[in-house]
C-alpha atoms as a PDB file:
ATOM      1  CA  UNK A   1      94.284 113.158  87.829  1.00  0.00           C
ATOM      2  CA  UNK A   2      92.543 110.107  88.104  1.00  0.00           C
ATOM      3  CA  UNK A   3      93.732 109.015  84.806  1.00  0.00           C
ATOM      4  CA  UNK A   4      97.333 109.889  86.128  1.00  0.00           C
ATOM      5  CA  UNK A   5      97.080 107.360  89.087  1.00  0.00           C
ATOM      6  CA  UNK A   6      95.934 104.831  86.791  1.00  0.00           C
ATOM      7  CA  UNK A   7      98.886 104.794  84.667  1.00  0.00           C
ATOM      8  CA  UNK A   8     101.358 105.248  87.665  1.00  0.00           C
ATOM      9  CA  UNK A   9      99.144 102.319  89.062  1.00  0.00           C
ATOM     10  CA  UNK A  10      99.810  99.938  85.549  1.00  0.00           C
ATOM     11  CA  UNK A  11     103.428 101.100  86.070  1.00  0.00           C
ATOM     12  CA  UNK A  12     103.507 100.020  89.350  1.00  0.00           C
ATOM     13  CA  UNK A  13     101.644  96.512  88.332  1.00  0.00           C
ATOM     14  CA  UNK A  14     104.095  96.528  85.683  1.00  0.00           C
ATOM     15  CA  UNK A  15     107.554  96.889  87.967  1.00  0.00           C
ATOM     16  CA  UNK A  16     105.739  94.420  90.345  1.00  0.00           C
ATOM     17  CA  UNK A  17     105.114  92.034  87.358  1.00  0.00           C
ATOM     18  CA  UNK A  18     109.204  91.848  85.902  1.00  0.00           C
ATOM     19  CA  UNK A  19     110.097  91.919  90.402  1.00  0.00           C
ATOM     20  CA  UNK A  20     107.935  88.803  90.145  1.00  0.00           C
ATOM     21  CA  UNK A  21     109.317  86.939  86.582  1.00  0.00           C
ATOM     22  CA  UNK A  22     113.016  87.983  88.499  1.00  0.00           C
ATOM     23  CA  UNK A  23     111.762  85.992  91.471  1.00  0.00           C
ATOM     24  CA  UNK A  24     110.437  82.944  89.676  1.00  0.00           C
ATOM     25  CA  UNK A  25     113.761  82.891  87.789  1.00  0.00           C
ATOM     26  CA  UNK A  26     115.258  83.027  90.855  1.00  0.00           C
ATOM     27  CA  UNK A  27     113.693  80.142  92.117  1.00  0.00           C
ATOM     28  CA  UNK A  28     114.697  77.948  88.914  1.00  0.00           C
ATOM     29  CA  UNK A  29     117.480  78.834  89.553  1.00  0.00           C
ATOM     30  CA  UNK A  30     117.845  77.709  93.088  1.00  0.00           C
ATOM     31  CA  UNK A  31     116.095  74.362  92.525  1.00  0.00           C
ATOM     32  CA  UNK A  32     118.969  73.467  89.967  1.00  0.00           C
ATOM     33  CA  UNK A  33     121.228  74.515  92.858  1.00  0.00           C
ATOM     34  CA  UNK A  34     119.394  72.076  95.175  1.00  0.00           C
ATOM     35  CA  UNK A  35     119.139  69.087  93.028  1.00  0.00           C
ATOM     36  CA  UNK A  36     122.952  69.583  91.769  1.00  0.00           C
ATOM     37  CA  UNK A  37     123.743  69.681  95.396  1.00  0.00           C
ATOM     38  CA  UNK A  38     121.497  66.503  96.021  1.00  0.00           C
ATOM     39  CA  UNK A  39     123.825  65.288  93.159  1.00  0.00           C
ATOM     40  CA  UNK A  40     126.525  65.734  94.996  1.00  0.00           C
ATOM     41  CA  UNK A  41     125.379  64.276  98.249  1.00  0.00           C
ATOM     42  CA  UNK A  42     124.438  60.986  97.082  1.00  0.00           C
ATOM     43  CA  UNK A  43     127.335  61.105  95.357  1.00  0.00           C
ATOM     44  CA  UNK A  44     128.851  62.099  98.732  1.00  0.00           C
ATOM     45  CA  UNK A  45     127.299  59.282 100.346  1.00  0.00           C
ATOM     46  CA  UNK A  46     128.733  56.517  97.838  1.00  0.00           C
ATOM     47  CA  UNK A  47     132.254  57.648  98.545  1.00  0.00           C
ATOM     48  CA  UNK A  48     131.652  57.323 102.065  1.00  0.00           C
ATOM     49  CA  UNK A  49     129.697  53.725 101.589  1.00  0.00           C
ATOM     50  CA  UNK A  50     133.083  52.931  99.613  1.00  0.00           C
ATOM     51  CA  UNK A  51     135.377  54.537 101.865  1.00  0.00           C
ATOM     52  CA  UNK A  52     134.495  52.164 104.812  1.00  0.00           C
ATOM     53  CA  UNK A  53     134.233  48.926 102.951  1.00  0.00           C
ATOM     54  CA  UNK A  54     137.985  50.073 101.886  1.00  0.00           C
ATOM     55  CA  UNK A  55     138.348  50.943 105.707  1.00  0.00           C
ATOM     56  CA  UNK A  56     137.208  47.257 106.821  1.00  0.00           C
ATOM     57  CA  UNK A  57     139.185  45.942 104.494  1.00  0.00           C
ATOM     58  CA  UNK A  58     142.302  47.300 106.171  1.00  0.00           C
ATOM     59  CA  UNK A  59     141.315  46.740 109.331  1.00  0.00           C
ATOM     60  CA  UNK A  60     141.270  42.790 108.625  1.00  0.00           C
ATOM     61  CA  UNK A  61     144.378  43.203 106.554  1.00  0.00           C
ATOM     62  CA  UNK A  62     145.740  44.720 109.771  1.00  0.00           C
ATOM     63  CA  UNK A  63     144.173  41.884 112.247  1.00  0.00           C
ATOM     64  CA  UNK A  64     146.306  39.623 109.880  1.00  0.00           C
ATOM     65  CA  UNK A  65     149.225  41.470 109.956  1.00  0.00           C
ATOM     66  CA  UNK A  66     149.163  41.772 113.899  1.00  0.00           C
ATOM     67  CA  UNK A  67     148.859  38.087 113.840  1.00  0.00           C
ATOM     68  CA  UNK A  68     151.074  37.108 111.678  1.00  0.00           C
ATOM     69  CA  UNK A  69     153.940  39.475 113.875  1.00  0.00           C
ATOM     70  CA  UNK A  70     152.352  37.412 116.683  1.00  0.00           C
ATOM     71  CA  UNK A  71     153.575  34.287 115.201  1.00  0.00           C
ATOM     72  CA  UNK A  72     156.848  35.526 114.639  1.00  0.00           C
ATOM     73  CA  UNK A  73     157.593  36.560 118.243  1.00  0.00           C
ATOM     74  CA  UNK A  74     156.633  33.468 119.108  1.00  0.00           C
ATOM     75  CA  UNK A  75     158.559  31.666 116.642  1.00  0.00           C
ATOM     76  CA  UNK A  76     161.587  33.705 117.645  1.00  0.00           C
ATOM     77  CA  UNK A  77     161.008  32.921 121.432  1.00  0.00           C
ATOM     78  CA  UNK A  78     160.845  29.159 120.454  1.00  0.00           C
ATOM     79  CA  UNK A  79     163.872  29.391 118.277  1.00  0.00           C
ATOM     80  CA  UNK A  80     166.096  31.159 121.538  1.00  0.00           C
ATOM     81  CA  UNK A  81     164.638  28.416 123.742  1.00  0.00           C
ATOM     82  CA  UNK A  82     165.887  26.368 121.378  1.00  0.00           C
ATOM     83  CA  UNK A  83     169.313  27.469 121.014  1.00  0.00           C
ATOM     84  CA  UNK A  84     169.171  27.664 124.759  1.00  0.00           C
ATOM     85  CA  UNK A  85     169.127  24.001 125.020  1.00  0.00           C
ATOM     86  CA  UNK A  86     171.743  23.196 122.225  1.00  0.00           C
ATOM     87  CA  UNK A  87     173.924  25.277 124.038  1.00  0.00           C
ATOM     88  CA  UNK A  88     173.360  23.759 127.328  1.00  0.00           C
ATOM     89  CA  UNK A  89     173.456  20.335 125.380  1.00  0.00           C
ATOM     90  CA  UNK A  90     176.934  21.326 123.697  1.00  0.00           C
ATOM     91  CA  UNK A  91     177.889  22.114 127.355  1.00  0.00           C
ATOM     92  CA  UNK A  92     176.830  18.791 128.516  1.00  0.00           C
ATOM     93  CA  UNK A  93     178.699  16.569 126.244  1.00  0.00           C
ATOM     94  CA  UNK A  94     181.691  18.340 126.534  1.00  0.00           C
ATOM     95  CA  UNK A  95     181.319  17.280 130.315  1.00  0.00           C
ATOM     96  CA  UNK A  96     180.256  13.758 129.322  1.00  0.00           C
ATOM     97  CA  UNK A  97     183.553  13.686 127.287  1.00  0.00           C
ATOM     98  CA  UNK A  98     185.529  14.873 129.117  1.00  0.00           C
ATOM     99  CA  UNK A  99     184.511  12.306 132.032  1.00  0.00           C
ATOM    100  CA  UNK A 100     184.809   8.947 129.115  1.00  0.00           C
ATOM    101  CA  UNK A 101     188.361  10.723 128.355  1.00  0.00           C
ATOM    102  CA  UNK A 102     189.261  10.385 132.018  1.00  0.00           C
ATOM    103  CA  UNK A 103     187.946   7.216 132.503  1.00  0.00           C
ATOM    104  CA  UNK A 104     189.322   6.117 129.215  1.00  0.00           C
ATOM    105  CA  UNK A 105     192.602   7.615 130.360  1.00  0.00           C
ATOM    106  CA  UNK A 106     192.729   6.012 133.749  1.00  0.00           C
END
């Protein structure tokens, strides 16, 4: 009997053994897991470093775009006031010739 519970005792040693190799495989193979997914988060963190120089980038490129609208509106402005006062000029030498036609006239 005795000999009986030794061998069911080396069996058990035995199962616990293989549970224990299936564990430590396990293991390797969850450190490759980690580092690939380390990998993949510096990886991560490039894109992102690269992602907002690109988004600075187009945020100035913007800024110069909203400026350069700026100075258009306010060329436009100055244009209309400017064709404002041709107009009113046009108006006013009609008027002055009209007044040297008269007093040419009479």
């Amino acid at each position: 009997a005795l000999r009986a519970s030794v061998v069911g005792l080396e069996g058990e040693k035995e199962a616990l053994r293989r549970n224990v190799d299936g564990l430590n495989e396990e293991k390797e193979s969850l450190r490759g897991n980690v580092d690939a997914l380390l990998a993949d988060t510096t990886s991560l963190r490039g894109d992102v470093d690269r992602l907002t120089s690109e988004n600075e980038a187009l945020r100035g490129a913007l800024r110069e775009c909203l400026r350069g609208m700026e100075a258009y509106e306010d060329a436009r402005r100055v244009k209309a006031e400017a064709v404002g006062a041709e107009e009113e000029a046009a108006e006013g030498m009609k008027g002055l010739r009209a007044r040297y036609e008269s007093l040419a006239s009479g």
